[in-house]
PDB file of N, CA and C in Angstrom:
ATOM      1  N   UNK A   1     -45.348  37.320 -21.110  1.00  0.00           N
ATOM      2  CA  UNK A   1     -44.954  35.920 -21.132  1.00  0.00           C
ATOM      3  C   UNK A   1     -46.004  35.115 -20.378  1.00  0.00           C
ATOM      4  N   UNK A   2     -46.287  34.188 -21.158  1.00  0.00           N
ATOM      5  CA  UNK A   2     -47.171  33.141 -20.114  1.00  0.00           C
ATOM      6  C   UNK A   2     -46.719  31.941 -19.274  1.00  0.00           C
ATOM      7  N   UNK A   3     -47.309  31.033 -18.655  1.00  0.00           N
ATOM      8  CA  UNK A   3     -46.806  30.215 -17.714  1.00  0.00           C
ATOM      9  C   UNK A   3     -47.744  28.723 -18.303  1.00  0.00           C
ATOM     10  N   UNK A   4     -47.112  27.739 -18.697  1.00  0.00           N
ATOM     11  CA  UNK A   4     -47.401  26.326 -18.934  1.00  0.00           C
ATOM     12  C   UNK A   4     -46.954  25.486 -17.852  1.00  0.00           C
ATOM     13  N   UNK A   5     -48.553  25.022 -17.004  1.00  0.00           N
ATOM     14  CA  UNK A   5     -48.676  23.795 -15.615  1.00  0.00           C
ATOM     15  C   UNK A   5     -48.865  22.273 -16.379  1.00  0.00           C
ATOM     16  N   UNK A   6     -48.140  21.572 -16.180  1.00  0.00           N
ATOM     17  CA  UNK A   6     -48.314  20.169 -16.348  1.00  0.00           C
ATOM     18  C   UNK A   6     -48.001  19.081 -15.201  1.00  0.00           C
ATOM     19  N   UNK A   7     -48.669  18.259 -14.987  1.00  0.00           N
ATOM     20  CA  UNK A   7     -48.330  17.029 -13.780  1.00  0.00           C
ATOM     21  C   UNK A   7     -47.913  15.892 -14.150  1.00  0.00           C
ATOM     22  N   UNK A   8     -46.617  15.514 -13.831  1.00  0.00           N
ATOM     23  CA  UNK A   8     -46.225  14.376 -14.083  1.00  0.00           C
ATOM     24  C   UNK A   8     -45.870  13.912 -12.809  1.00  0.00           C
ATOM     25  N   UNK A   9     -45.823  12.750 -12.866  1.00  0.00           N
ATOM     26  CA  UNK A   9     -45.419  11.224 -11.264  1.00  0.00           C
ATOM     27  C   UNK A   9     -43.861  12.597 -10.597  1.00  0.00           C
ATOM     28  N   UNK A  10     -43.866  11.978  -9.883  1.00  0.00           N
ATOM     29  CA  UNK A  10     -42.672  12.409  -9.191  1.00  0.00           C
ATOM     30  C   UNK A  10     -40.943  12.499  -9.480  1.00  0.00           C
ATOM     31  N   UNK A  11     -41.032  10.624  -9.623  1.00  0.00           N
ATOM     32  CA  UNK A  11     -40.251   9.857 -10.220  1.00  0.00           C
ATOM     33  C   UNK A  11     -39.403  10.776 -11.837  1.00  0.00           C
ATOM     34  N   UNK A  12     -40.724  10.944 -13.036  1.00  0.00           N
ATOM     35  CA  UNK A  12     -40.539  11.336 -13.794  1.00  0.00           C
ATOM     36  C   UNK A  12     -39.771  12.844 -13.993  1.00  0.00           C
ATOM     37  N   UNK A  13     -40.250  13.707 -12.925  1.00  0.00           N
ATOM     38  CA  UNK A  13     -39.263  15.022 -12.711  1.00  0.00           C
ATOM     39  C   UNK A  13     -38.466  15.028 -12.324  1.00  0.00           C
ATOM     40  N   UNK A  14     -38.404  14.112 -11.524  1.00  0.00           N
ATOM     41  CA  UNK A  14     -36.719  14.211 -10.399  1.00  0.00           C
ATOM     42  C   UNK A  14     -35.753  13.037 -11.610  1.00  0.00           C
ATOM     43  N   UNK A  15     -35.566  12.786 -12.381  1.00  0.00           N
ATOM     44  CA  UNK A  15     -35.293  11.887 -13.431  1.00  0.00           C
ATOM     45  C   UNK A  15     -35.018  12.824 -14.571  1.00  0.00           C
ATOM     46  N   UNK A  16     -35.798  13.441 -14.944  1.00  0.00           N
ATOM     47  CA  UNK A  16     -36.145  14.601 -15.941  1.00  0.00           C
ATOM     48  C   UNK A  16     -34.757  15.959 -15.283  1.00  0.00           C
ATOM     49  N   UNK A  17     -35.000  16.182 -14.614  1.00  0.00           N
ATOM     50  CA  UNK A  17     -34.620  17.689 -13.372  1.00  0.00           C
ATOM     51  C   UNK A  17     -33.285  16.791 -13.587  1.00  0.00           C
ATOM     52  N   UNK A  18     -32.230  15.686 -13.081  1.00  0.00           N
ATOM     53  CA  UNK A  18     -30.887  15.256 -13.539  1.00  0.00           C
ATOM     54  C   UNK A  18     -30.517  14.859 -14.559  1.00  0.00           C
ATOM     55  N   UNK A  19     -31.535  14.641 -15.366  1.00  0.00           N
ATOM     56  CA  UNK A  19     -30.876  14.518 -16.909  1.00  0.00           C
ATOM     57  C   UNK A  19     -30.553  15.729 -17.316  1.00  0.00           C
ATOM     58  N   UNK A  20     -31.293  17.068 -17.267  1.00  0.00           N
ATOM     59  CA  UNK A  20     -31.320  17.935 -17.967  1.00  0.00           C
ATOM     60  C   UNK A  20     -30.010  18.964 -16.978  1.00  0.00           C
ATOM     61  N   UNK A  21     -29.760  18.907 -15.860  1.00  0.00           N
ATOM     62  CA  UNK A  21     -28.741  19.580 -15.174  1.00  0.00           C
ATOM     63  C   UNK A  21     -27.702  18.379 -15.698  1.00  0.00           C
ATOM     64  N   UNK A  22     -27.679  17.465 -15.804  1.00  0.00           N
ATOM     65  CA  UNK A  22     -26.330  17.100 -16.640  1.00  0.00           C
ATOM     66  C   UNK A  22     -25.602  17.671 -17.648  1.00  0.00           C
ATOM     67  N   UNK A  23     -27.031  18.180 -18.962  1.00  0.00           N
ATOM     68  CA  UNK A  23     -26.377  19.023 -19.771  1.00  0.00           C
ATOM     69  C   UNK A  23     -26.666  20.281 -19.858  1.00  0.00           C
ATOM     70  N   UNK A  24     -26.810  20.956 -18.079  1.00  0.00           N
ATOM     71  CA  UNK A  24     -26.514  22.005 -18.019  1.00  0.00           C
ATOM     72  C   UNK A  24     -27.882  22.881 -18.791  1.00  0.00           C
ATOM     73  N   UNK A  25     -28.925  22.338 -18.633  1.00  0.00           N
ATOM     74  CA  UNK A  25     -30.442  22.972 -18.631  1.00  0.00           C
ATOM     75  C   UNK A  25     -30.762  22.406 -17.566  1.00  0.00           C
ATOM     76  N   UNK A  26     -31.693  23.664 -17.908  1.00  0.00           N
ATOM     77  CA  UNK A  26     -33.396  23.509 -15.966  1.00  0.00           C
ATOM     78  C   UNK A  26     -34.576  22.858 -17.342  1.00  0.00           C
ATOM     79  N   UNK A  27     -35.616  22.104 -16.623  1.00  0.00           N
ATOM     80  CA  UNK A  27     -36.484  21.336 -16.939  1.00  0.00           C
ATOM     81  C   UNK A  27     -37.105  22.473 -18.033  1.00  0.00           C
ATOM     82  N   UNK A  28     -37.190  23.528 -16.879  1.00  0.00           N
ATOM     83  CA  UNK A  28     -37.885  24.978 -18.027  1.00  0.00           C
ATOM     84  C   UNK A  28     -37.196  25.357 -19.447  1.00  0.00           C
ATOM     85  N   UNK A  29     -36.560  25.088 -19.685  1.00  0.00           N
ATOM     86  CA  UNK A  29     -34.710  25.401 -21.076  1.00  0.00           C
ATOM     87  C   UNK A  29     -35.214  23.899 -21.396  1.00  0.00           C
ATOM     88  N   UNK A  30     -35.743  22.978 -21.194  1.00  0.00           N
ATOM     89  CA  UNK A  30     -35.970  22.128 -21.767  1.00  0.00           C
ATOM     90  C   UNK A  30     -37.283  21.865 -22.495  1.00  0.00           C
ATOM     91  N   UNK A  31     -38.472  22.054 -22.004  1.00  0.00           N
ATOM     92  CA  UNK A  31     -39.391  22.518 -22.172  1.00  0.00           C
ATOM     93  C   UNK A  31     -39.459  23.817 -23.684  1.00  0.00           C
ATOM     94  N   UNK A  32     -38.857  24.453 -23.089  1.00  0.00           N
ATOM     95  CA  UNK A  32     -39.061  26.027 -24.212  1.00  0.00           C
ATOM     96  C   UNK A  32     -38.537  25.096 -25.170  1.00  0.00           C
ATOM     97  N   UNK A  33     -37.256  24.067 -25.137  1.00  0.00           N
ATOM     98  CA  UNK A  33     -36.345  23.877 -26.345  1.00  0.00           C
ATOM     99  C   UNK A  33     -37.419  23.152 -27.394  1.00  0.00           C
ATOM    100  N   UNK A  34     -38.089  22.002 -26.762  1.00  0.00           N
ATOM    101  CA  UNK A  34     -39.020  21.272 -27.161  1.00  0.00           C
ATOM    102  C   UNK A  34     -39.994  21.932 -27.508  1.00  0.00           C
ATOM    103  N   UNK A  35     -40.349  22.956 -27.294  1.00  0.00           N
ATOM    104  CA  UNK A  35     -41.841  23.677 -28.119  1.00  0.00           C
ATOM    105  C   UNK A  35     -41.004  24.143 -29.626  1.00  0.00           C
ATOM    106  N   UNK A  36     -39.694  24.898 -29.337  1.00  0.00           N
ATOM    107  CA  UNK A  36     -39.479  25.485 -30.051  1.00  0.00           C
ATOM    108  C   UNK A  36     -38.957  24.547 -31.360  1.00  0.00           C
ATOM    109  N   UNK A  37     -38.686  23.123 -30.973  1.00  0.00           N
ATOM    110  CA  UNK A  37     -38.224  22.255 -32.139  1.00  0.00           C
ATOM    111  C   UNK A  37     -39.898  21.723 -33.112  1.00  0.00           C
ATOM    112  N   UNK A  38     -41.173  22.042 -32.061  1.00  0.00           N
ATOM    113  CA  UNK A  38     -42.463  21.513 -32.203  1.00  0.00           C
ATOM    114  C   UNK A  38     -42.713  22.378 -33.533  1.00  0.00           C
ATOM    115  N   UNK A  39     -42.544  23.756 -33.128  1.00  0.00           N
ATOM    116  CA  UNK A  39     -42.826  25.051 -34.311  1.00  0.00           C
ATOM    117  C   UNK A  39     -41.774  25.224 -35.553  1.00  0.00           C
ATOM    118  N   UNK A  40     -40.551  24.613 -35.000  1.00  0.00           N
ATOM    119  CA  UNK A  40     -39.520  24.749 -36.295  1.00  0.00           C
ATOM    120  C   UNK A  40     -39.833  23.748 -36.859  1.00  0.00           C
ATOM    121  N   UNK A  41     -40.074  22.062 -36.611  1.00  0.00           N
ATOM    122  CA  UNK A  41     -40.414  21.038 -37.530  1.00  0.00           C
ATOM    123  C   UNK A  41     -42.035  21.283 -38.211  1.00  0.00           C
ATOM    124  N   UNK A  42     -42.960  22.133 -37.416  1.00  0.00           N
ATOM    125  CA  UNK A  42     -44.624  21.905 -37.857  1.00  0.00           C
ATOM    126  C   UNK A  42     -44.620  20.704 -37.193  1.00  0.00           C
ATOM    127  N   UNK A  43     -44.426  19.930 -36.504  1.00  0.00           N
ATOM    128  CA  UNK A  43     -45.141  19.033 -35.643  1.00  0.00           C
ATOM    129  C   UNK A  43     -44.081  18.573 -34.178  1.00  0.00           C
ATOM    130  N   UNK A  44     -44.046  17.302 -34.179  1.00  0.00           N
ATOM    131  CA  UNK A  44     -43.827  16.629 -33.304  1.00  0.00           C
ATOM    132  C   UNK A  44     -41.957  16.757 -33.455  1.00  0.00           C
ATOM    133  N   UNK A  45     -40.659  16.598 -33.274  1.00  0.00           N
ATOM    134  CA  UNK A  45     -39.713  16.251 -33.068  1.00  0.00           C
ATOM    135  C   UNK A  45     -39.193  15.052 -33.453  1.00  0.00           C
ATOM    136  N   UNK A  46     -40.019  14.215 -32.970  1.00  0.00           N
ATOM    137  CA  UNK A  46     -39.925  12.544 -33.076  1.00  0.00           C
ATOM    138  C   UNK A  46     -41.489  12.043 -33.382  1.00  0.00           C
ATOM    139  N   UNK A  47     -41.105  10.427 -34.074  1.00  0.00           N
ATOM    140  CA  UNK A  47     -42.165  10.052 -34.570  1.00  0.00           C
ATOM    141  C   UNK A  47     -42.450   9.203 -32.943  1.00  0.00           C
ATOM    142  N   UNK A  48     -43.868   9.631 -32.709  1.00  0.00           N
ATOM    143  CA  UNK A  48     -44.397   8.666 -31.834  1.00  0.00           C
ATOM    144  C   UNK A  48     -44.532   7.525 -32.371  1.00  0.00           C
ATOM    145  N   UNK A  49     -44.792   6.749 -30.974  1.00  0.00           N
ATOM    146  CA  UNK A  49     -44.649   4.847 -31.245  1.00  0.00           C
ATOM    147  C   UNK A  49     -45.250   4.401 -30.210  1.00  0.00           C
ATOM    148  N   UNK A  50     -45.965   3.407 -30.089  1.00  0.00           N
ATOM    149  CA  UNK A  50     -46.976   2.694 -29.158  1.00  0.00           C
ATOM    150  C   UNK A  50     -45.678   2.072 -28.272  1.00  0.00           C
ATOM    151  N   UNK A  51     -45.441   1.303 -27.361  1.00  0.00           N
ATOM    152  CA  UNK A  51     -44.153   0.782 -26.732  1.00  0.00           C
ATOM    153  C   UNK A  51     -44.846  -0.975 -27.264  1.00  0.00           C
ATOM    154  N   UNK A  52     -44.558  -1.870 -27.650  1.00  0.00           N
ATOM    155  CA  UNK A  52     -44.304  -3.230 -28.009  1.00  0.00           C
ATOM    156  C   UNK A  52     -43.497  -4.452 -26.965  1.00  0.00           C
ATOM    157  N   UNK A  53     -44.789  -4.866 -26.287  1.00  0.00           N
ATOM    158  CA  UNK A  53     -44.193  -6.046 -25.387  1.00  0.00           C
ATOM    159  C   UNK A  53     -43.014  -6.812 -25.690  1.00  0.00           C
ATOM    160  N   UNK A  54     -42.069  -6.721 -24.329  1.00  0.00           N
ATOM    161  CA  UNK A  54     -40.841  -7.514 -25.316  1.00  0.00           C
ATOM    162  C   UNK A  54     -41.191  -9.210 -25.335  1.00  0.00           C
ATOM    163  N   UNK A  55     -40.178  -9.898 -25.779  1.00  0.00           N
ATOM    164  CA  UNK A  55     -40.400 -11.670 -25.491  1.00  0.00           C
ATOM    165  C   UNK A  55     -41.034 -12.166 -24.563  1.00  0.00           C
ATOM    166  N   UNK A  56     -40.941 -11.811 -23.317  1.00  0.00           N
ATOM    167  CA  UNK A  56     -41.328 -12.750 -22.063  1.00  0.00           C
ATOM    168  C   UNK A  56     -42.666 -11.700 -21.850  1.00  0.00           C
ATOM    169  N   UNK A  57     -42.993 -11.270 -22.234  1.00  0.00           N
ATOM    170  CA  UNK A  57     -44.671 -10.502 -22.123  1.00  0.00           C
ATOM    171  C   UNK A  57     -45.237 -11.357 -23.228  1.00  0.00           C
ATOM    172  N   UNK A  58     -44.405 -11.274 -24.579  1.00  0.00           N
ATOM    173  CA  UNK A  58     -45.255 -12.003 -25.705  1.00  0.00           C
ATOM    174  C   UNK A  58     -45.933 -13.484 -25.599  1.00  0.00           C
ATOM    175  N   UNK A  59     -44.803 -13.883 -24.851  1.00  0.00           N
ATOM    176  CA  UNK A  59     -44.417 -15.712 -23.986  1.00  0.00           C
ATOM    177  C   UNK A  59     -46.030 -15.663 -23.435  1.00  0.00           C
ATOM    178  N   UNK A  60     -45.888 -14.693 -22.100  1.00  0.00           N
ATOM    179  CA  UNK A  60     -46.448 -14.710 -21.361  1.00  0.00           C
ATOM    180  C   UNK A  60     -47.743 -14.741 -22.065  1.00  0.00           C
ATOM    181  N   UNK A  61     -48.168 -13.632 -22.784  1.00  0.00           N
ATOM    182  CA  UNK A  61     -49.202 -13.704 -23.716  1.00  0.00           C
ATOM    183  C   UNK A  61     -50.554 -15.270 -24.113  1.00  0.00           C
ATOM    184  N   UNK A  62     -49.428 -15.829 -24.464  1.00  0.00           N
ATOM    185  CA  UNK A  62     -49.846 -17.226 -25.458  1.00  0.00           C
ATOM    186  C   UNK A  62     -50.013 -18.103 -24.812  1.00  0.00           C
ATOM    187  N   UNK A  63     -49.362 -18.191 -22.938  1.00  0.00           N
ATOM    188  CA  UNK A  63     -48.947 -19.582 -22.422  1.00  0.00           C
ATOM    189  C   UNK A  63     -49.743 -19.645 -21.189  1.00  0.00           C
ATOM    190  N   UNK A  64     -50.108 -18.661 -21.045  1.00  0.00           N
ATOM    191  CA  UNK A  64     -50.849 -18.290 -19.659  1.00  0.00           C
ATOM    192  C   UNK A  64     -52.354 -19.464 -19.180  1.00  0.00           C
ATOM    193  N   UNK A  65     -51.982 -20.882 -19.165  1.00  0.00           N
ATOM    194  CA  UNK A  65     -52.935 -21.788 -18.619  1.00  0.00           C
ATOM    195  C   UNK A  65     -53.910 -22.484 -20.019  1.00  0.00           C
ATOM    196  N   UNK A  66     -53.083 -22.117 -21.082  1.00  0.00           N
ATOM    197  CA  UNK A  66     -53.312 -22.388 -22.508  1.00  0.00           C
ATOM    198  C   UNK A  66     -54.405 -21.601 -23.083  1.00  0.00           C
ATOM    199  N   UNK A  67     -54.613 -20.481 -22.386  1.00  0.00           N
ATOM    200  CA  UNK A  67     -55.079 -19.413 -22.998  1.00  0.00           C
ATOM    201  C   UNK A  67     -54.171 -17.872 -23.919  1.00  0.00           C
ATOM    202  N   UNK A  68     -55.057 -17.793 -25.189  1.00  0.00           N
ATOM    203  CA  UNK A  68     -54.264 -16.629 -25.755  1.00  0.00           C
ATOM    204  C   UNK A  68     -54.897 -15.688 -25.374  1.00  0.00           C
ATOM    205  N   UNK A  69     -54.114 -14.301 -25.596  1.00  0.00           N
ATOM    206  CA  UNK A  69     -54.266 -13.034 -25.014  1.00  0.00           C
ATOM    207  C   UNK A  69     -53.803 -12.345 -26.028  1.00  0.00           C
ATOM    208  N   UNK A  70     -54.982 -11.616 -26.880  1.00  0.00           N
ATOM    209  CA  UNK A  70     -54.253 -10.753 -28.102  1.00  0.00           C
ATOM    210  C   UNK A  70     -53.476  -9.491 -27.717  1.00  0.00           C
ATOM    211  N   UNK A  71     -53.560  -9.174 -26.698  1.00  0.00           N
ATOM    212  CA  UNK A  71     -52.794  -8.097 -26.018  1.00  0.00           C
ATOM    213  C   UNK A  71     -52.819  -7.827 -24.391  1.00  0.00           C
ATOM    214  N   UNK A  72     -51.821  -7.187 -24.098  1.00  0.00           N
ATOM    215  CA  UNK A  72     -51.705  -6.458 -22.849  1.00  0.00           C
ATOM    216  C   UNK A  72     -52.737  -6.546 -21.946  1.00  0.00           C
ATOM    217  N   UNK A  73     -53.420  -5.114 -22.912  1.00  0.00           N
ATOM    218  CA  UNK A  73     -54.859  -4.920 -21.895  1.00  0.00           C
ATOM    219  C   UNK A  73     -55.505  -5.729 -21.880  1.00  0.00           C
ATOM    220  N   UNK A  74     -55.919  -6.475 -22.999  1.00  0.00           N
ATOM    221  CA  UNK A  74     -56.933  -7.750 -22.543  1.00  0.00           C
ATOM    222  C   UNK A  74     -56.349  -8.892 -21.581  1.00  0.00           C
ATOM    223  N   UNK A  75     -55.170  -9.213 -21.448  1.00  0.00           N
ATOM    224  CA  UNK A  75     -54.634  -9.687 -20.231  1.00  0.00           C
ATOM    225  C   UNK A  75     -55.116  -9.044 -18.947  1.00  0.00           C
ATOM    226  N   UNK A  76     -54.358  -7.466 -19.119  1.00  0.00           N
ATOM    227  CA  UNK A  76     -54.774  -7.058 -16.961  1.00  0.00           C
ATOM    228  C   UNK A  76     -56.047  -6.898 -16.944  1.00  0.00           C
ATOM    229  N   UNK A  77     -56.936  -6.760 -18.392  1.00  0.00           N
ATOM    230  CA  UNK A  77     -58.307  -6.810 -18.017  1.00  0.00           C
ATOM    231  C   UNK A  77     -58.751  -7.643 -16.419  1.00  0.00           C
ATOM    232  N   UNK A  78     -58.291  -8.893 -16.698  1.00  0.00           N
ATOM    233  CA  UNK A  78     -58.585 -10.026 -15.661  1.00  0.00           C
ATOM    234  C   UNK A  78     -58.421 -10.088 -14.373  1.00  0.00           C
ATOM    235  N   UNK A  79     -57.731  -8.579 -13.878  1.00  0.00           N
ATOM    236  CA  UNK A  79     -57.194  -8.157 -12.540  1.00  0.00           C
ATOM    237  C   UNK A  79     -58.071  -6.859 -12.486  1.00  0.00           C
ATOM    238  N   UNK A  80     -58.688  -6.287 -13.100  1.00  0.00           N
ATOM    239  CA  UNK A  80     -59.494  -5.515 -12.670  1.00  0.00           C
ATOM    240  C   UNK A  80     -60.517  -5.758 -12.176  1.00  0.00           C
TER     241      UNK A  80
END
C-alpha cells in the first residue's frame, strides 16, 4: 500500500476532518472514496467551475472611481 501527502491551509482540514466525522468517515475514507469515484467515472466526479463574482464584486467591478475592471485579477492587480 502506498501513502498520498498533500497540504492544505489549516482551516480547510479542520473543516474537512468535521464534515467527514459527521458522516462517520476519517478524511483518509474520504480521500480513498474520492479516488475511487475518479476511476469508476474515468475522470473527475464533478464538473469543475471557475467560482463567478457575485453582484457587489460585479458593482464593484464597473464603479470603482469610473473605472472598468474586466475582472478580479486585473482589479487586485493594483494592490500588488
Amino acid at each position: 500500500m502506498l501513502t498520498i501527502q498533500t497540504r492544505v491551509n489549516d482551516e480547510v482540514k479542520i473543516e474537512a476532518d468535521l464534515l467527514f466525522k459527521q458522516m462517520g468517515l476519517t478524511t483518509t475514507d474520504a480521500v480513498r472514496m474520492f479516488l475511487m469515484q475518479c476511476i469508476n467515472s474515468g475522470g473527475l466526479p464533478f464538473t469543475p467551475s471557475i467560482r463567478k463574482p457575485n453582484e457587489q464584486t460585479l458593482a464593484a467591478l464597473k464603479n470603482d472611481d469610473g473605472n472598468h475592471y474586466n475582472s478580479v485579477e486585473e482589479l487586485s492587480s493594483l494592490w500588488k
